[in-house]
N, C-alpha and C. Protein backbone atom coordinates (compact mmCIF):
# COMPACT_ATOMS: atom_id res chain seq x y z
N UNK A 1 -7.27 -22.11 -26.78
CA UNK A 1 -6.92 -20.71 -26.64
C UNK A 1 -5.95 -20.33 -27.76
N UNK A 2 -6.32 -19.39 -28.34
CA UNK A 2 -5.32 -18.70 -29.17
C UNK A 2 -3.92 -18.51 -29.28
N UNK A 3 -2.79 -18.68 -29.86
CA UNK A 3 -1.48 -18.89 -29.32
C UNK A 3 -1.28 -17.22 -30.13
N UNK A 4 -0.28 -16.37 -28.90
CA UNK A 4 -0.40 -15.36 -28.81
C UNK A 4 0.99 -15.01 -30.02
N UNK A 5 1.04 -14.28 -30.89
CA UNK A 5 2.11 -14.45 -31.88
C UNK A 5 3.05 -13.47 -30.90
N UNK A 6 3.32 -12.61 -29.95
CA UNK A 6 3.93 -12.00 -29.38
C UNK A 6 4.05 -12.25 -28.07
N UNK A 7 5.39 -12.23 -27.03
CA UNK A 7 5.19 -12.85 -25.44
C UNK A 7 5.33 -11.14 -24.44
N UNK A 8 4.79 -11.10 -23.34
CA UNK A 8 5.22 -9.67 -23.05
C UNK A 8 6.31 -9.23 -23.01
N UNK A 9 7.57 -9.86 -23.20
CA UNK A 9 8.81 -9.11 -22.80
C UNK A 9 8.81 -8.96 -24.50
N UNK A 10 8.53 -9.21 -25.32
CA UNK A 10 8.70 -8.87 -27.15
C UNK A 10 7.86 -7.55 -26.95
N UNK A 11 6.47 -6.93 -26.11
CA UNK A 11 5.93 -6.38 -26.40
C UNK A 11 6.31 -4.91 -25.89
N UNK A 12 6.75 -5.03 -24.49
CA UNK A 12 7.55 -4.29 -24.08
C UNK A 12 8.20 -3.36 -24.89
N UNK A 13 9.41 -4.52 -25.40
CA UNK A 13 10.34 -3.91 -26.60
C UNK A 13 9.76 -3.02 -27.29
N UNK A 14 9.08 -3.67 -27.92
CA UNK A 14 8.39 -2.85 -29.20
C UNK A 14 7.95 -1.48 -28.78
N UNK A 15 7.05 -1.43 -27.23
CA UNK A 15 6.53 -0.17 -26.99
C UNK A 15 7.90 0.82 -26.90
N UNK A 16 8.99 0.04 -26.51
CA UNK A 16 9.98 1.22 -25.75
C UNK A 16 10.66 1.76 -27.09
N UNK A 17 10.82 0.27 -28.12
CA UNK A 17 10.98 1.19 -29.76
C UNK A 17 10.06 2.29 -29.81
N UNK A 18 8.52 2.15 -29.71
CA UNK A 18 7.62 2.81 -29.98
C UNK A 18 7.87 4.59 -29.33
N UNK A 19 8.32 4.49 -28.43
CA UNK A 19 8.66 5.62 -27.25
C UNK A 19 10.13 6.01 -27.87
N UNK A 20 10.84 5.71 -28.67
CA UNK A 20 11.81 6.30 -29.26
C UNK A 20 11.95 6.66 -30.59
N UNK A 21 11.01 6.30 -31.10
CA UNK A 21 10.30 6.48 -32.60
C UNK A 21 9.18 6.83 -32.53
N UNK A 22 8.51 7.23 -34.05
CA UNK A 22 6.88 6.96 -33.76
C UNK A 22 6.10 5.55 -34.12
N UNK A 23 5.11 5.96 -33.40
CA UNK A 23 4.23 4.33 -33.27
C UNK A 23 3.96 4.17 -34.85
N UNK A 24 4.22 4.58 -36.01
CA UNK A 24 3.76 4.54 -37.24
C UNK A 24 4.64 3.19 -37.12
N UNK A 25 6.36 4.30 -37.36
CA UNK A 25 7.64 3.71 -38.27
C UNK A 25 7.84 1.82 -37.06
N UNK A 26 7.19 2.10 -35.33
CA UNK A 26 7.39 1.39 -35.19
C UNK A 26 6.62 -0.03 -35.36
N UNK A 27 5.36 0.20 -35.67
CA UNK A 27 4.45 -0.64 -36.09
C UNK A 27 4.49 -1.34 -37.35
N UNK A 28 4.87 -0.66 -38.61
CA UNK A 28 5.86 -1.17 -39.83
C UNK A 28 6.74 -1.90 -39.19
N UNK A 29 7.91 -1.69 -39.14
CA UNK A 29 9.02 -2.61 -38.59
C UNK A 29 8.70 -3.75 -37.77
N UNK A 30 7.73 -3.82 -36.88
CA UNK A 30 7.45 -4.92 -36.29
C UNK A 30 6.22 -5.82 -36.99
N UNK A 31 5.85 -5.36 -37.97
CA UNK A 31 4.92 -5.97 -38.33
C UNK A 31 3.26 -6.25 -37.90
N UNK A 32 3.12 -5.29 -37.10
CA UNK A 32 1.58 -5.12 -36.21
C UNK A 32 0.98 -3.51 -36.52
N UNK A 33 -0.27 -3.70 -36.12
CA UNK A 33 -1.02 -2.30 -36.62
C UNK A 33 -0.64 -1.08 -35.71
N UNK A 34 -1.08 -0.17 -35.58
CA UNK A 34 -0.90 0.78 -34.94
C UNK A 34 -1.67 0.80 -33.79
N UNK A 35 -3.41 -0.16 -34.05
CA UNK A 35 -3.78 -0.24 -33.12
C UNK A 35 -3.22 -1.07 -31.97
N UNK A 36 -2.85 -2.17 -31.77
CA UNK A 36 -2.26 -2.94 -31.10
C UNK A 36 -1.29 -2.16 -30.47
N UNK A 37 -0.36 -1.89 -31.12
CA UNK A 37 0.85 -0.57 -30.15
C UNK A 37 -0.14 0.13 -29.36
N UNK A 38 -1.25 0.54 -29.92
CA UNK A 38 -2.19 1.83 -28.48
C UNK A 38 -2.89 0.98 -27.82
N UNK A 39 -3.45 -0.97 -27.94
CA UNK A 39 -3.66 -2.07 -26.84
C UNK A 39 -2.85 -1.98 -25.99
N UNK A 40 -1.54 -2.21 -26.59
CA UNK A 40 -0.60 -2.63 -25.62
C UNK A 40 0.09 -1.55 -24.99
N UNK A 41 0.04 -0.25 -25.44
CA UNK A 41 0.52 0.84 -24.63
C UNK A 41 -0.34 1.06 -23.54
N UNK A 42 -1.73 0.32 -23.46
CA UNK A 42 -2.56 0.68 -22.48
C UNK A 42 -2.66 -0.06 -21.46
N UNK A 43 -2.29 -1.38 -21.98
CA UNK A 43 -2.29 -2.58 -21.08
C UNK A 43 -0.87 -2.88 -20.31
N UNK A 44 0.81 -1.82 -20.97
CA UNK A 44 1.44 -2.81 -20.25
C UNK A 44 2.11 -1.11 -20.23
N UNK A 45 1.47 -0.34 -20.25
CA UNK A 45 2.04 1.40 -20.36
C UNK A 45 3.47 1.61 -19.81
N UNK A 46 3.74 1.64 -18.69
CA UNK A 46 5.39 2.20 -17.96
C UNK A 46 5.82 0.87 -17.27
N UNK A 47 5.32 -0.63 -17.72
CA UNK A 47 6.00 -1.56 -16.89
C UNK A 47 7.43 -2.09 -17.83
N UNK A 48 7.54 -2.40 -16.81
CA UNK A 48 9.32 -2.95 -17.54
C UNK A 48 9.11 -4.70 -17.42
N UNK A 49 10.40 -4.88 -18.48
CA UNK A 49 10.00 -6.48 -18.41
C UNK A 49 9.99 -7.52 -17.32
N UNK A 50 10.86 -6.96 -16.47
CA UNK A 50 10.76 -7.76 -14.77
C UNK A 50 9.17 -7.74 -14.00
N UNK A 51 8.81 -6.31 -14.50
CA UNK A 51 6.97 -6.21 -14.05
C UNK A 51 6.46 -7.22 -15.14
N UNK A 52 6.57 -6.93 -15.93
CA UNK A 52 5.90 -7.73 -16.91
C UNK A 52 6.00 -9.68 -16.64
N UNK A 53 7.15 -10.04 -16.38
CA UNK A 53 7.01 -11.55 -16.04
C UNK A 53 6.51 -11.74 -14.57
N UNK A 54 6.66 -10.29 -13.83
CA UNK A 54 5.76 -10.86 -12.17
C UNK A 54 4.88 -10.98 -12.47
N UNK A 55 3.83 -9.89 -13.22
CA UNK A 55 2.20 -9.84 -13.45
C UNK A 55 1.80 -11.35 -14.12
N UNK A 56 2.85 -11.82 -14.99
CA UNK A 56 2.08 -13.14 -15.58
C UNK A 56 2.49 -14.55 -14.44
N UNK A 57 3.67 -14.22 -13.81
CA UNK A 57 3.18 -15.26 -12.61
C UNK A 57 2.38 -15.10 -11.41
N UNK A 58 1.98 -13.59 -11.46
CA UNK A 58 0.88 -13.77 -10.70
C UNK A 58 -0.22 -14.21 -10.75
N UNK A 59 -0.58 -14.05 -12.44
CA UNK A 59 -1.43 -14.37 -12.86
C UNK A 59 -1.56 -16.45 -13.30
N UNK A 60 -0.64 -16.74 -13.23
CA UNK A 60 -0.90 -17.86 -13.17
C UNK A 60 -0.64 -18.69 -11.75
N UNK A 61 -0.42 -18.06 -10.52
CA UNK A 61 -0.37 -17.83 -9.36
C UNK A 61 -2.17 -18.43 -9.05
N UNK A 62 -2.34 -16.84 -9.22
CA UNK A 62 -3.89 -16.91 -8.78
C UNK A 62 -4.93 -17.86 -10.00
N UNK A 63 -4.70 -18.57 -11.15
CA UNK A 63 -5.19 -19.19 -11.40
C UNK A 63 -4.82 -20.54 -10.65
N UNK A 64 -3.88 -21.17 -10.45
CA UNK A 64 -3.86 -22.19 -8.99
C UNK A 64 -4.73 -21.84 -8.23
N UNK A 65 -4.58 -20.92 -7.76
CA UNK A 65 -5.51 -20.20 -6.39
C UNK A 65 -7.00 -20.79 -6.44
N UNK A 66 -7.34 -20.14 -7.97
CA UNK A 66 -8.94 -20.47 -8.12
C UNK A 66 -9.08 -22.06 -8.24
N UNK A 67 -8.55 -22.76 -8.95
CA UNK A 67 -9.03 -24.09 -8.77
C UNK A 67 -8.93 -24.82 -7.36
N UNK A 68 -7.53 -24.66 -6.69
CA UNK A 68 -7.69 -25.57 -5.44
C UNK A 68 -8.76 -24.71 -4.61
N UNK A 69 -9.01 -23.29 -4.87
CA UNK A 69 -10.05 -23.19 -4.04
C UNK A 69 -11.50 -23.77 -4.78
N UNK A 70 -11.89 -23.89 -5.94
CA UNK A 70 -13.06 -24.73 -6.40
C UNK A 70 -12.96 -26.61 -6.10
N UNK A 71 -11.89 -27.15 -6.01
CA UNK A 71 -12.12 -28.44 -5.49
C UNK A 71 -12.26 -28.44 -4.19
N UNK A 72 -12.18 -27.11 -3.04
CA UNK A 72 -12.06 -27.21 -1.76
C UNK A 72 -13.40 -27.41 -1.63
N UNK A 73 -14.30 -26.25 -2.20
CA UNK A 73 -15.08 -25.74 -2.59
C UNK A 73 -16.74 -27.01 -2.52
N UNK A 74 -15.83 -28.20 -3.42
CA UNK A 74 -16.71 -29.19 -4.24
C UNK A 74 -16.55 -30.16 -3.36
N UNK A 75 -15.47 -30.19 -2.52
CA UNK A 75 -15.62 -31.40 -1.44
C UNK A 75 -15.85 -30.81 -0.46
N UNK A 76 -16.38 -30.22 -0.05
CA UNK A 76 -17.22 -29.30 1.00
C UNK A 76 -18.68 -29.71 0.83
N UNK A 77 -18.84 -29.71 -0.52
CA UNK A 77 -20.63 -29.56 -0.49
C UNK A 77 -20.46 -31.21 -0.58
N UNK A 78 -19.84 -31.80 -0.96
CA UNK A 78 -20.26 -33.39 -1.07
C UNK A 78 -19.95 -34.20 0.67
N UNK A 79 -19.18 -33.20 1.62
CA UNK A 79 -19.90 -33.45 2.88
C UNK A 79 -20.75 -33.19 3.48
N UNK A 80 -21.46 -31.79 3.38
CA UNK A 80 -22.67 -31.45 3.42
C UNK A 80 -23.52 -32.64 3.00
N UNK A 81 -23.51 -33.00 1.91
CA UNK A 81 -24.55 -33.75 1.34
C UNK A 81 -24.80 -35.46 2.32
N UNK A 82 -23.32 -35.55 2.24
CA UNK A 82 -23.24 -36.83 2.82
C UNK A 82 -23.50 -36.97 4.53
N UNK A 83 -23.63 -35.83 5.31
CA UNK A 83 -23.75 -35.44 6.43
C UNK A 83 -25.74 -35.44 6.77
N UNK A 84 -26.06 -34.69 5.86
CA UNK A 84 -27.72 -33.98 5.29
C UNK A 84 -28.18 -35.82 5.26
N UNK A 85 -28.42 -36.61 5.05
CA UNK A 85 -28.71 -37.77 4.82
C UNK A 85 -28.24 -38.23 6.05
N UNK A 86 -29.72 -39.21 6.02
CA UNK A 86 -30.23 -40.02 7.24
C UNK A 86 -29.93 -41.73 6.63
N UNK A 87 -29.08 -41.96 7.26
CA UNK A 87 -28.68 -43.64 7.48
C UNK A 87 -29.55 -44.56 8.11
């Protein structure tokens, strides 16, 4: 996976520079395009950085979630299987 050159609480920043300047002067100064400021104005719009670190432990929350529910998942069907069969 790509290592992200920015973390959300950096991006934040930048938008709330962005919201006190314009997205030009603030996109120069930080070194990113203008498009990215209108990504990330869309993706992280009126959250603040405390929202911003819940959403990513939620998000790695519910990625736990999905795997122990796929090994639940996988030893489920391998009793099925082992059940389905005649001894």
């Amino acid at each position: 996976m790509k290592k992200k050159r920015f973390t959300e609480e950096q991006i934040v920043g930048i938008l709330r520079a962005a919201e006190s300047s314009t997205i030009e002067h603030a996109a120069r100064q930080h070194g990113v395009s203008e498009q990215s400021i209108y990504r990330w104005k869309r993706q992280f719009g009126q959250m603040e950085v405390a929202d911003v670190r819940e959403l990513r432990q939620l998000r790695q929350e519910n990625v736990r979630l999905k795997k122990v529910l796929a090994e639940r998942d996988l030893e489920v069907e391998v009793m099925k299987e082992l059940q389905a069969k005649k001894w």
